[in-house]
Protein backbone atom coordinates (compact mmCIF):
# COMPACT_ATOMS: atom_id res chain seq x y z
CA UNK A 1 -75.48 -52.97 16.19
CA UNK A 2 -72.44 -54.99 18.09
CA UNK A 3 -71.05 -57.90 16.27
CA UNK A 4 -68.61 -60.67 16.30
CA UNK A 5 -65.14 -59.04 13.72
CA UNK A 6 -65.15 -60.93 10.62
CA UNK A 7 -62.30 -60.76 8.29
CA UNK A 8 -64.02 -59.28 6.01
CA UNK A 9 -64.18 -56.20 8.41
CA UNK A 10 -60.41 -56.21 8.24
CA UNK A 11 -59.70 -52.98 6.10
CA UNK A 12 -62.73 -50.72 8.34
CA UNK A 13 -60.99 -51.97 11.40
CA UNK A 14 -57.63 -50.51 9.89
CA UNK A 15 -58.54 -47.84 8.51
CA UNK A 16 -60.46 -46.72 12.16
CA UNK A 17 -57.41 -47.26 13.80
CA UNK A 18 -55.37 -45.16 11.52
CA UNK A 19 -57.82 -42.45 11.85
CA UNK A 20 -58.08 -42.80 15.76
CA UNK A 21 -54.20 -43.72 16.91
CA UNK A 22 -51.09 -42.50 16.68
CA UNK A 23 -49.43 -45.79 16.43
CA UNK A 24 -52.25 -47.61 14.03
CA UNK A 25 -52.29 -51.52 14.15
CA UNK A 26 -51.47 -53.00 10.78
CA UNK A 27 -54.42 -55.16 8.95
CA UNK A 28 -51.62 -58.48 9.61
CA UNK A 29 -51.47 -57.38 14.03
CA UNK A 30 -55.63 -57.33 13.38
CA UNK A 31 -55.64 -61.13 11.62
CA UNK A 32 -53.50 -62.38 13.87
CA UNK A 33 -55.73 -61.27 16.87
CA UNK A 34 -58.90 -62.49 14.70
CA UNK A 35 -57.24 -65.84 13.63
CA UNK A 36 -54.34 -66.78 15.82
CA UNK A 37 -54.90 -64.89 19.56
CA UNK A 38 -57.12 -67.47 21.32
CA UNK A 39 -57.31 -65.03 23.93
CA UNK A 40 -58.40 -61.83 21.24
CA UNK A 41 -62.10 -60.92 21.59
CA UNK A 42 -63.28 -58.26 18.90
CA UNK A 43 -66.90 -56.41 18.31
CA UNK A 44 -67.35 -54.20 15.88
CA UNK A 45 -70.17 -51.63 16.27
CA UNK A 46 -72.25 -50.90 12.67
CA UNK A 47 -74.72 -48.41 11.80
CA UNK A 48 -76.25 -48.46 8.20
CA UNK A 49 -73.69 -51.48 7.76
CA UNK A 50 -70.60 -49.16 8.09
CA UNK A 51 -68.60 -50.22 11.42
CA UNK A 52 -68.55 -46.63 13.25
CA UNK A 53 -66.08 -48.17 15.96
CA UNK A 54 -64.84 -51.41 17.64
CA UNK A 55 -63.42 -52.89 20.99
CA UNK A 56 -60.32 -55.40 21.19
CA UNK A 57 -59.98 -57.38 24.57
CA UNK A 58 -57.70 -60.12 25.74
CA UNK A 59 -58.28 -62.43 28.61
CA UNK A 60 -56.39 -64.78 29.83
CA UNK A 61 -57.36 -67.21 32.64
CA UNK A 62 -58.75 -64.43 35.11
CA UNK A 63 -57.92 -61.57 33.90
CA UNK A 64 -59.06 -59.26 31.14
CA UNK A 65 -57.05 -56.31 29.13
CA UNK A 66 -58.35 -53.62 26.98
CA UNK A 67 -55.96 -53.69 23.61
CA UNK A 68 -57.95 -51.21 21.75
CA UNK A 69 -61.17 -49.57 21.62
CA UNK A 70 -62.32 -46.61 19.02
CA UNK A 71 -65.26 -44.53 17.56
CA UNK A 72 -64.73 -42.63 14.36
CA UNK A 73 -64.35 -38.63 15.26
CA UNK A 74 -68.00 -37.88 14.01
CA UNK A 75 -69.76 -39.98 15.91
CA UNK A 76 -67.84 -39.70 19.23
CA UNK A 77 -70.06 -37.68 22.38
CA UNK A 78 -72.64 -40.19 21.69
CA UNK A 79 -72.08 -42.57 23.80
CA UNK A 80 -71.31 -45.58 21.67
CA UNK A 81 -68.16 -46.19 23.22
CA UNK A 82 -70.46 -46.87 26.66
CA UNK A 83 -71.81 -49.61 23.95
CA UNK A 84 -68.73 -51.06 23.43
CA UNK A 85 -67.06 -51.20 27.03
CA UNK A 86 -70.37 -52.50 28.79
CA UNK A 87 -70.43 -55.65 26.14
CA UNK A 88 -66.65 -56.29 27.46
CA UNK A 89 -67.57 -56.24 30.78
CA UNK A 90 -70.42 -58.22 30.33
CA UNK A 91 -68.28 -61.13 28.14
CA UNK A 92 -65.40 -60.56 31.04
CA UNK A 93 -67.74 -60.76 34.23
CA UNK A 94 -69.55 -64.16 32.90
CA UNK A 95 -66.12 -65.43 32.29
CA UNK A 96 -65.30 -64.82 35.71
CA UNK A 97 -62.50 -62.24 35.29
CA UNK A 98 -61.68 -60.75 38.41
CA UNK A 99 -59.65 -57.69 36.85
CA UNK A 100 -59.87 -55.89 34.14
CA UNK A 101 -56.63 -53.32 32.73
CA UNK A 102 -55.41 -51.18 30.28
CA UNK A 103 -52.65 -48.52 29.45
CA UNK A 104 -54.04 -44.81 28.43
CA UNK A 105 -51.89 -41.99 27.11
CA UNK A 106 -51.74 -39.46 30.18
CA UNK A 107 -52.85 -37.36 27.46
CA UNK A 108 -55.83 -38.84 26.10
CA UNK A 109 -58.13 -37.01 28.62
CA UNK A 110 -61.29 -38.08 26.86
CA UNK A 111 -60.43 -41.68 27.26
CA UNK A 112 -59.29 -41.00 30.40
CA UNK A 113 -62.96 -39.78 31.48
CA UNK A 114 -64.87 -42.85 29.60
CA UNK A 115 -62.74 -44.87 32.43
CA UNK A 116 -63.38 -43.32 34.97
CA UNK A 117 -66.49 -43.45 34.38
CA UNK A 118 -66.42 -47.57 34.92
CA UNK A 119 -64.36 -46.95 37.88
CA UNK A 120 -60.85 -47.58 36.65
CA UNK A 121 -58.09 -47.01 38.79
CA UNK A 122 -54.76 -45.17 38.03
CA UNK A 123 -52.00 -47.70 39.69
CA UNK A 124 -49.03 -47.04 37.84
CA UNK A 125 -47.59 -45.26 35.26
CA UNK A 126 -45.20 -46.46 32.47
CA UNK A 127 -43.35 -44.23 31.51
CA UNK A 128 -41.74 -43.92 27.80
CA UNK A 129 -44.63 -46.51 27.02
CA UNK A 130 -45.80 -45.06 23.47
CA UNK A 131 -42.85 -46.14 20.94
CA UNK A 132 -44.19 -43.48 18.12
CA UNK A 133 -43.50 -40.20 20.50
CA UNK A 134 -41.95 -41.75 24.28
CA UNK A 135 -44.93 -40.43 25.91
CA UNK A 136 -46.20 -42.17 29.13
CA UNK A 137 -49.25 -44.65 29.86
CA UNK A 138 -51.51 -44.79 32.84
CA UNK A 139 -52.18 -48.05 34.06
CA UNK A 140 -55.78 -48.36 34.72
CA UNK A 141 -56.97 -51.83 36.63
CA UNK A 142 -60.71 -52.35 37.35
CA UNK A 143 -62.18 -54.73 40.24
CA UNK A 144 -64.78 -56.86 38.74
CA UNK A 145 -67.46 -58.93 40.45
CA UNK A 146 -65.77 -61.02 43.34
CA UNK A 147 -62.46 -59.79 42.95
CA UNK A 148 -61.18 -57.76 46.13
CA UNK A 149 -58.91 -55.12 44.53
């Protein structure tokens, strides 16, 4: 089940992103984007009440940016993060986004795959992007409906 983040959610959110990154978001970055970021969309997927994974999205005027999405390790090659990135595109498409981005570690093959799989294109890369180990970033930018990228 997909739902709204509440701040109650906080410490799952946190503790997902601690298992699933690196460079973990800390539970003030996460109320500040629930709170304060007018811009900050954030579902949360549950099963048995437990949130299993969750998507964080920015847009801003006509254009949308992924900011984080995760599924915890034992539920991953199910599909759920399909779940997640089809209700962003839905939310950014009827807000009339025209493009959609996000930065991927060149290493993160998985991830990689998930985006390709929505058509994501590579168009840059940034390099020295991730501050915990100076490893690079794809850029990944994705035409939505009436855009002409």
């Amino acid at each position: 089940m997909l739902e709204a983040l509440k701040k109650e959610d906080l410490d799952e959110i946190v503790a997902i992103d601690a298992i699933c990154f690196p460079a973990p978001w800390s539970k003030e970055q996460y109320l500040y984007e629930l709170e304060e970021n007018d811009y900050a969309f954030i579902y949360v997927l549950k099963e048995e009440g437990k949130i299993i994974g969750f998507i964080d999205y920015w847009v801003t005027f006509d254009i949308a940016q992924l900011a984080k999405i995760a599924v915890l390790p034992q539920y991953r090659g199910k599909h759920l993060a399909h779940l997640l990135m089809d209700q962003m595109i839905e939310d950014v498409e009827r807000m009339h986004c025209e493009t959609l981005s996000l930065e991927v570690r060149v290493s993160n093959i998985a991830a990689q795959r998930l985006y390709e799989s929505y058509d994501f294109i590579n168009v840059n890369t940034r390099k020295g992007y991730y501050h915990d180990n100076g490893e690079d970033a794809y850029v990944l930018v994705k035409a939505l409906k009436g855009s002409c990228l």
